[in-house]
C-alpha atoms as a PDB file:
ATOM      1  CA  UNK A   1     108.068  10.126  90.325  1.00  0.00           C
ATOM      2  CA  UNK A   2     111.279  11.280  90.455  1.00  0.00           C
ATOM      3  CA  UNK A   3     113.784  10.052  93.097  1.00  0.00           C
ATOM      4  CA  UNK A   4     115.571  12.202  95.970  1.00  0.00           C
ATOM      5  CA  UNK A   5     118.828  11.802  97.120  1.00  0.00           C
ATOM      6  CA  UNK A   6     117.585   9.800  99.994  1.00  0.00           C
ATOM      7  CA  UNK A   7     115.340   7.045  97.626  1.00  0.00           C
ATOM      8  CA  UNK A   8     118.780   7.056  95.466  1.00  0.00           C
ATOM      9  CA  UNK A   9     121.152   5.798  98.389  1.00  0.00           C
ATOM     10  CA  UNK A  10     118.539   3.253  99.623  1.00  0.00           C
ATOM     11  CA  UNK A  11     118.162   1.959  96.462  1.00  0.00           C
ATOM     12  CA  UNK A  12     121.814   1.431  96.302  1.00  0.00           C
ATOM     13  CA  UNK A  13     122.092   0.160  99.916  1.00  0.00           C
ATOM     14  CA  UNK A  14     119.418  -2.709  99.476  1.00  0.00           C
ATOM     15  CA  UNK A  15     121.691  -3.344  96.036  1.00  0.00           C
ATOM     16  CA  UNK A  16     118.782  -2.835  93.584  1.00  0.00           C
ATOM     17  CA  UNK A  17     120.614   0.452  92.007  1.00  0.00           C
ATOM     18  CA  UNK A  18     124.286   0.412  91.143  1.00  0.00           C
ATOM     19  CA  UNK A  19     126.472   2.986  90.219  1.00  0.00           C
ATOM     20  CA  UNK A  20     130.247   2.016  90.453  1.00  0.00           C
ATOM     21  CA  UNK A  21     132.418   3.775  91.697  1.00  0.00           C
ATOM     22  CA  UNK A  22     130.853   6.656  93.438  1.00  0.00           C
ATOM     23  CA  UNK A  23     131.812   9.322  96.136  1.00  0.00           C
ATOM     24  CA  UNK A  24     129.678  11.155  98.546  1.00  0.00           C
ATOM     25  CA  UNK A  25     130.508  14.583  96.646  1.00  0.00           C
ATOM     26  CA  UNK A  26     128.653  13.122  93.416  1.00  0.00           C
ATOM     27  CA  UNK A  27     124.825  13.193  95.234  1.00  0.00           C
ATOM     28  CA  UNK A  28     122.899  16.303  94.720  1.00  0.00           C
ATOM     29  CA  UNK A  29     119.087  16.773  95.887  1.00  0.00           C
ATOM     30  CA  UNK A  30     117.580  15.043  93.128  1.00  0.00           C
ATOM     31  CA  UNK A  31     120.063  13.082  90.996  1.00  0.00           C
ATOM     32  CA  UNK A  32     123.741  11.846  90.931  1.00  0.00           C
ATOM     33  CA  UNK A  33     126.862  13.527  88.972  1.00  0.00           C
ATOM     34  CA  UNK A  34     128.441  11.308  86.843  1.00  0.00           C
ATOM     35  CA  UNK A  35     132.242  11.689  86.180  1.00  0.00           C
ATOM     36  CA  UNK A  36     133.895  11.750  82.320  1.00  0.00           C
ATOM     37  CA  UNK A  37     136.263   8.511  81.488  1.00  0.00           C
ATOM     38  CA  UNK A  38     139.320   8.691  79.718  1.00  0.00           C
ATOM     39  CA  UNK A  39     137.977   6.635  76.546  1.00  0.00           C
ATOM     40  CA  UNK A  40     136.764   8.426  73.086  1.00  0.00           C
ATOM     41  CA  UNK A  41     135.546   8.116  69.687  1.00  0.00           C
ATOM     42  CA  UNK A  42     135.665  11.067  67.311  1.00  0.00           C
ATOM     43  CA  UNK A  43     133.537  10.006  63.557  1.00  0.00           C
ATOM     44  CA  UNK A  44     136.836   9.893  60.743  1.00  0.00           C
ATOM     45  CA  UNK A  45     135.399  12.041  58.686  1.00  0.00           C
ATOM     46  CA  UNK A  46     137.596  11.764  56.439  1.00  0.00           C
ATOM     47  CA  UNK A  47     136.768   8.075  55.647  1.00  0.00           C
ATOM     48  CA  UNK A  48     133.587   8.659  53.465  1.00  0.00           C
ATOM     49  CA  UNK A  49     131.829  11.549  51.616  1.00  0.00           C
ATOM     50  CA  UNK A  50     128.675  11.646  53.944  1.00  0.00           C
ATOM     51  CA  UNK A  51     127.428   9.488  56.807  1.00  0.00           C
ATOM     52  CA  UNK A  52     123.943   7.333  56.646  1.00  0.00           C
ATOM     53  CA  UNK A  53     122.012   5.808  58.552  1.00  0.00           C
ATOM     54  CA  UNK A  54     121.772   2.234  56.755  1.00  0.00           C
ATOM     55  CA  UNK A  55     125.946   1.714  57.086  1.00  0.00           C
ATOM     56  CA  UNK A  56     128.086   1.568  59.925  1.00  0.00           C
ATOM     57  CA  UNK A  57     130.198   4.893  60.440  1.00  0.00           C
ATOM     58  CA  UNK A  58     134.318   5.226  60.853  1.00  0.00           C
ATOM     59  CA  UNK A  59     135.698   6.363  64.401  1.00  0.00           C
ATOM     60  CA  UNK A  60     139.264   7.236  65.492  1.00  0.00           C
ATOM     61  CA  UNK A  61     139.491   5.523  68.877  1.00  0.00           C
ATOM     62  CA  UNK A  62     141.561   7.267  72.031  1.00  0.00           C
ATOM     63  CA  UNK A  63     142.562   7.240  75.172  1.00  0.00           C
ATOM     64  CA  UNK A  64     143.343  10.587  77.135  1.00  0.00           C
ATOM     65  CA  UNK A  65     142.821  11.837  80.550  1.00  0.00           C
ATOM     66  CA  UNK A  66     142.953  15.200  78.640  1.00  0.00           C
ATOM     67  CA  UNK A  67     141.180  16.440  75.745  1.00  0.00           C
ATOM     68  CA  UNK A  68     140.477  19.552  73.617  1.00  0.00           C
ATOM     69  CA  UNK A  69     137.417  19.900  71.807  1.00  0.00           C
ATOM     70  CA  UNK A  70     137.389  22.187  68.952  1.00  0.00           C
ATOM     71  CA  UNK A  71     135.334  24.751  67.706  1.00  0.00           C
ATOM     72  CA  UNK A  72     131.923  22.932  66.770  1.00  0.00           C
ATOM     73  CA  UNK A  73     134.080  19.718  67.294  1.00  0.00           C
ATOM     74  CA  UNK A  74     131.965  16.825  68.443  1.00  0.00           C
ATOM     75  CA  UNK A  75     133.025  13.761  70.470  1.00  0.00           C
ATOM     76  CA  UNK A  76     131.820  10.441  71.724  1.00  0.00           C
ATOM     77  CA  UNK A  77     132.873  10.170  75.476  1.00  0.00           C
ATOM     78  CA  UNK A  78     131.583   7.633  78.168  1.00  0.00           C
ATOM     79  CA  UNK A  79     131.354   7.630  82.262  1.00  0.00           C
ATOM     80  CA  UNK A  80     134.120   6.561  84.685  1.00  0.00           C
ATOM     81  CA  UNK A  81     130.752   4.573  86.404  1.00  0.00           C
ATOM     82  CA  UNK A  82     129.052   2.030  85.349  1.00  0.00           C
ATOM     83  CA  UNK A  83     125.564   1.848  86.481  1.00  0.00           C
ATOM     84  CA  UNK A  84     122.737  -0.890  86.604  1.00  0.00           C
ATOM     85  CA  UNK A  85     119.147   0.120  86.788  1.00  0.00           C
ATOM     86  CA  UNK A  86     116.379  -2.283  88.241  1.00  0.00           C
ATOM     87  CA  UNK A  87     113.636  -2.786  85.913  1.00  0.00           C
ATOM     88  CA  UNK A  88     111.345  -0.296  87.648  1.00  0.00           C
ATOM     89  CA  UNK A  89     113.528   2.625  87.904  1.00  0.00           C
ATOM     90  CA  UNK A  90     114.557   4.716  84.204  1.00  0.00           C
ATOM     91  CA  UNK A  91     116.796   7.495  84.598  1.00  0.00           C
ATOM     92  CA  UNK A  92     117.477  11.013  81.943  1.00  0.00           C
ATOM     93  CA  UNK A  93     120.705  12.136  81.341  1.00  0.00           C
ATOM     94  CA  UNK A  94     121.487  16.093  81.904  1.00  0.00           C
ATOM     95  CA  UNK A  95     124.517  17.978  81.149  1.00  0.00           C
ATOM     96  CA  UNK A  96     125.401  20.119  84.318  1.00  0.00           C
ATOM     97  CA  UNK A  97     124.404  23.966  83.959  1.00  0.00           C
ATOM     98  CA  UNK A  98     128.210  24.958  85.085  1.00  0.00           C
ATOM     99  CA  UNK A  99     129.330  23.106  81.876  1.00  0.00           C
ATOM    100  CA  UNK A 100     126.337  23.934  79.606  1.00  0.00           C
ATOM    101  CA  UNK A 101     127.241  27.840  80.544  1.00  0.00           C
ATOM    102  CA  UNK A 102     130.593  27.203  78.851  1.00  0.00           C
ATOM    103  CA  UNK A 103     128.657  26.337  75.420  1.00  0.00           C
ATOM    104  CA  UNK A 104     129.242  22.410  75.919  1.00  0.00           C
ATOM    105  CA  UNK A 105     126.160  19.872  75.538  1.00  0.00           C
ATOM    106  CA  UNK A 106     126.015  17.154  77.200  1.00  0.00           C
ATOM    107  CA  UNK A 107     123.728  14.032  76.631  1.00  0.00           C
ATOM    108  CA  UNK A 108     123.196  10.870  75.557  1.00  0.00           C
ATOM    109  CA  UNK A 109     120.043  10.824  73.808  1.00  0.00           C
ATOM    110  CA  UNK A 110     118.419  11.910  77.518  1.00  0.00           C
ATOM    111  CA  UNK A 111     117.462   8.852  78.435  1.00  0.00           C
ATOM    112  CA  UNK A 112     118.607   5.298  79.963  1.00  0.00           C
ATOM    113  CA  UNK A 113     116.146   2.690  79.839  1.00  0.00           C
ATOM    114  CA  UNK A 114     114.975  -0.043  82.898  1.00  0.00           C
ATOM    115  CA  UNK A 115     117.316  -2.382  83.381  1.00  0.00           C
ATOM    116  CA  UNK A 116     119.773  -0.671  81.393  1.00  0.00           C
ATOM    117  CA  UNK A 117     123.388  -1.960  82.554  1.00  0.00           C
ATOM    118  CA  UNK A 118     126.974  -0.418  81.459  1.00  0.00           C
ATOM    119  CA  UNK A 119     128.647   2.387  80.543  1.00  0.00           C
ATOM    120  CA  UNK A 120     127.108   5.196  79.261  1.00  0.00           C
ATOM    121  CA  UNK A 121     128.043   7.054  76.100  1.00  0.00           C
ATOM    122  CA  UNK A 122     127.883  10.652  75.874  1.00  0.00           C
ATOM    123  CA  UNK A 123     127.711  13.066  72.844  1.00  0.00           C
ATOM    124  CA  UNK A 124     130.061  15.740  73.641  1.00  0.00           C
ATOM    125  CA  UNK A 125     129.411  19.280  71.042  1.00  0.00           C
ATOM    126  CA  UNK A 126     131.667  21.975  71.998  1.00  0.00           C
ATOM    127  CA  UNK A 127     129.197  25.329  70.199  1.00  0.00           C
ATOM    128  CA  UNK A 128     131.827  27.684  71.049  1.00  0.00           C
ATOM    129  CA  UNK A 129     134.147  29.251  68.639  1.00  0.00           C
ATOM    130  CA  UNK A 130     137.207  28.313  70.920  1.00  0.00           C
ATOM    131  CA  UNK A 131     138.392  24.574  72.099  1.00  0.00           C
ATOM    132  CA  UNK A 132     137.403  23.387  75.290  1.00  0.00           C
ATOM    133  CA  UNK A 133     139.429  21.105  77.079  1.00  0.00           C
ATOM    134  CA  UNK A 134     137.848  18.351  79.558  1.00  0.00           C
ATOM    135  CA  UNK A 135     140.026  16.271  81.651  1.00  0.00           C
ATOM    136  CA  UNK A 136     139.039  12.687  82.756  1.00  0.00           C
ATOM    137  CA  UNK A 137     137.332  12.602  86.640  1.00  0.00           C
ATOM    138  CA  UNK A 138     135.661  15.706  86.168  1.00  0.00           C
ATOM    139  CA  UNK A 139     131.940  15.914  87.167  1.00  0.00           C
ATOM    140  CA  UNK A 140     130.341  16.095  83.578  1.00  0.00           C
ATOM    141  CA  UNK A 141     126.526  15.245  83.485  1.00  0.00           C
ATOM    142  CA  UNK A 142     123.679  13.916  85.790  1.00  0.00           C
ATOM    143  CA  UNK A 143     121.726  11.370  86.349  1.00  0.00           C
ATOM    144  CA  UNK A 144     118.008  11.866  86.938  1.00  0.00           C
ATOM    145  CA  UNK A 145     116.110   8.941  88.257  1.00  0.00           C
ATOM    146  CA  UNK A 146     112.426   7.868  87.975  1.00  0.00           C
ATOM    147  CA  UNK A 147     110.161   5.130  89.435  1.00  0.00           C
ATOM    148  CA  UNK A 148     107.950   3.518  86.763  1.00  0.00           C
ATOM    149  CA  UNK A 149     104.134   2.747  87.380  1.00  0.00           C
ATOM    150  CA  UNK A 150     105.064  -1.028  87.073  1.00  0.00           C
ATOM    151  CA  UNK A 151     107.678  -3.107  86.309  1.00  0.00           C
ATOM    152  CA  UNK A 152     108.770  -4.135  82.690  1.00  0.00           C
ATOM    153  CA  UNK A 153     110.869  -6.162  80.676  1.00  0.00           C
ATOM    154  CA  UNK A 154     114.547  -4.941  81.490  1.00  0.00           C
ATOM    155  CA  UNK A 155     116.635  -3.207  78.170  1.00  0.00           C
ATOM    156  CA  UNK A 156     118.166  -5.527  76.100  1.00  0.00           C
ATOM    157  CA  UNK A 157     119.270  -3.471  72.800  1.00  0.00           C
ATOM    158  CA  UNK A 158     122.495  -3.197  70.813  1.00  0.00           C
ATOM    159  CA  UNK A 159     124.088  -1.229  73.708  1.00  0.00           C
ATOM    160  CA  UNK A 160     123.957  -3.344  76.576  1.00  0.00           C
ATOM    161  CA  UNK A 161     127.103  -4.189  78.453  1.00  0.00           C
ATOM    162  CA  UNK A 162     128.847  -1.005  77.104  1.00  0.00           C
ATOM    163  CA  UNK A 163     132.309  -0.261  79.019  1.00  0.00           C
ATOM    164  CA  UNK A 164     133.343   2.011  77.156  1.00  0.00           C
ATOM    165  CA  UNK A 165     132.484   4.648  74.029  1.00  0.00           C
ATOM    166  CA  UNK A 166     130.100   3.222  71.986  1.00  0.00           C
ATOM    167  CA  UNK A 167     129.802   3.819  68.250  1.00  0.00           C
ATOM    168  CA  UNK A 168     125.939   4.618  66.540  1.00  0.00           C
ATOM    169  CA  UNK A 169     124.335   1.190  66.135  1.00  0.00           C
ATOM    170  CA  UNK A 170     122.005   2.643  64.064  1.00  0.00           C
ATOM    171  CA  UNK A 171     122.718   1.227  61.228  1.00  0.00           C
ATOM    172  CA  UNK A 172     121.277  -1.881  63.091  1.00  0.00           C
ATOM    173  CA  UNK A 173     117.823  -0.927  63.202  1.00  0.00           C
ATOM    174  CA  UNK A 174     114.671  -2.963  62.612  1.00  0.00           C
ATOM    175  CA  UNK A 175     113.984  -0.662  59.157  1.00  0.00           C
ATOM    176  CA  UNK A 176     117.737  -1.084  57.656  1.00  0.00           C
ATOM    177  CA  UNK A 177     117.373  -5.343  58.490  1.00  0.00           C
ATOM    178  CA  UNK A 178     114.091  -5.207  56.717  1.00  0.00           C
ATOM    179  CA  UNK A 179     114.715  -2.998  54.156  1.00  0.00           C
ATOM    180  CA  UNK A 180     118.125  -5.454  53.683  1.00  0.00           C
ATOM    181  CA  UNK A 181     115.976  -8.057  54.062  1.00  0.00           C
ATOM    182  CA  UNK A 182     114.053  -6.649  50.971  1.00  0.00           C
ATOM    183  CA  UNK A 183     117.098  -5.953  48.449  1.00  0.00           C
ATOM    184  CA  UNK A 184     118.169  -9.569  48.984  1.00  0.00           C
ATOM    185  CA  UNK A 185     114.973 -10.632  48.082  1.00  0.00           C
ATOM    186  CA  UNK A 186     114.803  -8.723  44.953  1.00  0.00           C
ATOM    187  CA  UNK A 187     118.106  -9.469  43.377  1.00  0.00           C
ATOM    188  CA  UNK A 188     116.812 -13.189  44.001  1.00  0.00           C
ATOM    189  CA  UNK A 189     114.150 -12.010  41.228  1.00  0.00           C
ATOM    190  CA  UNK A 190     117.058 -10.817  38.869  1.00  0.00           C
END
């Protein structure tokens, strides 16, 4: 079920939501705005001829309270709040329509798993043919909460404790270990 403004606050007032810092202006009906940071990553892409999956990719790390995106530019971002979920409560990431109606999109993946506690990283893809510039405190996405049927075990993958941008991880998959795992194993034959 999802959560109304009013299930959001008391879940923050009997301290088993957080979302730090925060402002009365940031609740809406059904979900809370979440403001853009000041910390980014953009992929070097100048580093290597093509990205994969099974190696770690090359960022240029920055700080800026103002940015321009270009053209089909894409950027790693992160929230100004850091939230904690309970282990009952998952929440979705949505860009806001006012931003999505200037041709950026907003997400994370769409979705922050129970018991998920940090910063979270946003993909940023400017689709226009013109930069956009986004300045730091601005109201950028949404948070979307949900009740789960029962409680779980609470998320403990490679982006826990994130406070700030976060680089792909996926390079630290189960399938790259194993298939690791598996080349090691062969040159031992060799």
């Amino acid at each position: 079920m999802i959560l109304s403004h009013q299930s959001i606050q008391k879940k923050m007032m009997d301290k088993k939501l957080q979302i730090t810092p925060i402002t009365e202006t940031q609740f809406q009906p059904a979900s809370v705005d979440l403001r853009l940071g000041n910390h980014f990553l953009s992929l070097d892409e100048t580093s290597v001829p093509y990205l994969s999956l099974e190696k770690a990719a090359s960022y240029k790390e920055f700080c800026e309270d103002k940015i321009l995106i270009p053209p089909h530019g894409f950027v790693l971002g992160t929230t100004l709040e850091w939230i904690k979920l309970p282990n009952n409560v998952t929440a979705f990431v949505e860009g806001r329509s006012s931003i999505g109606r200037l041709g950026l999109f907003i997400q994370n993946a769409g979705w922050v798993d129970p018991g998920f506690e940090g910063n979270i990283t946003l993909e940023l893809y400017n689709a226009n043919q013109v930069p956009i510039e986004l300045s730091s405190g601005r109201r950028i996405c949404q948070l979307v909460f949900a009740d789960l049927d029962q409680e779980g075990p609470a998320y403990c993958g490679k982006y826990s404790g994130q406070d700030r941008a976060f680089e792909s991880r996926i390079y630290l998959d189960e399938e790259c270990r194993k298939k690791s795992d598996l080349c090691k194993t062969f040159k031992e034959f060799d």
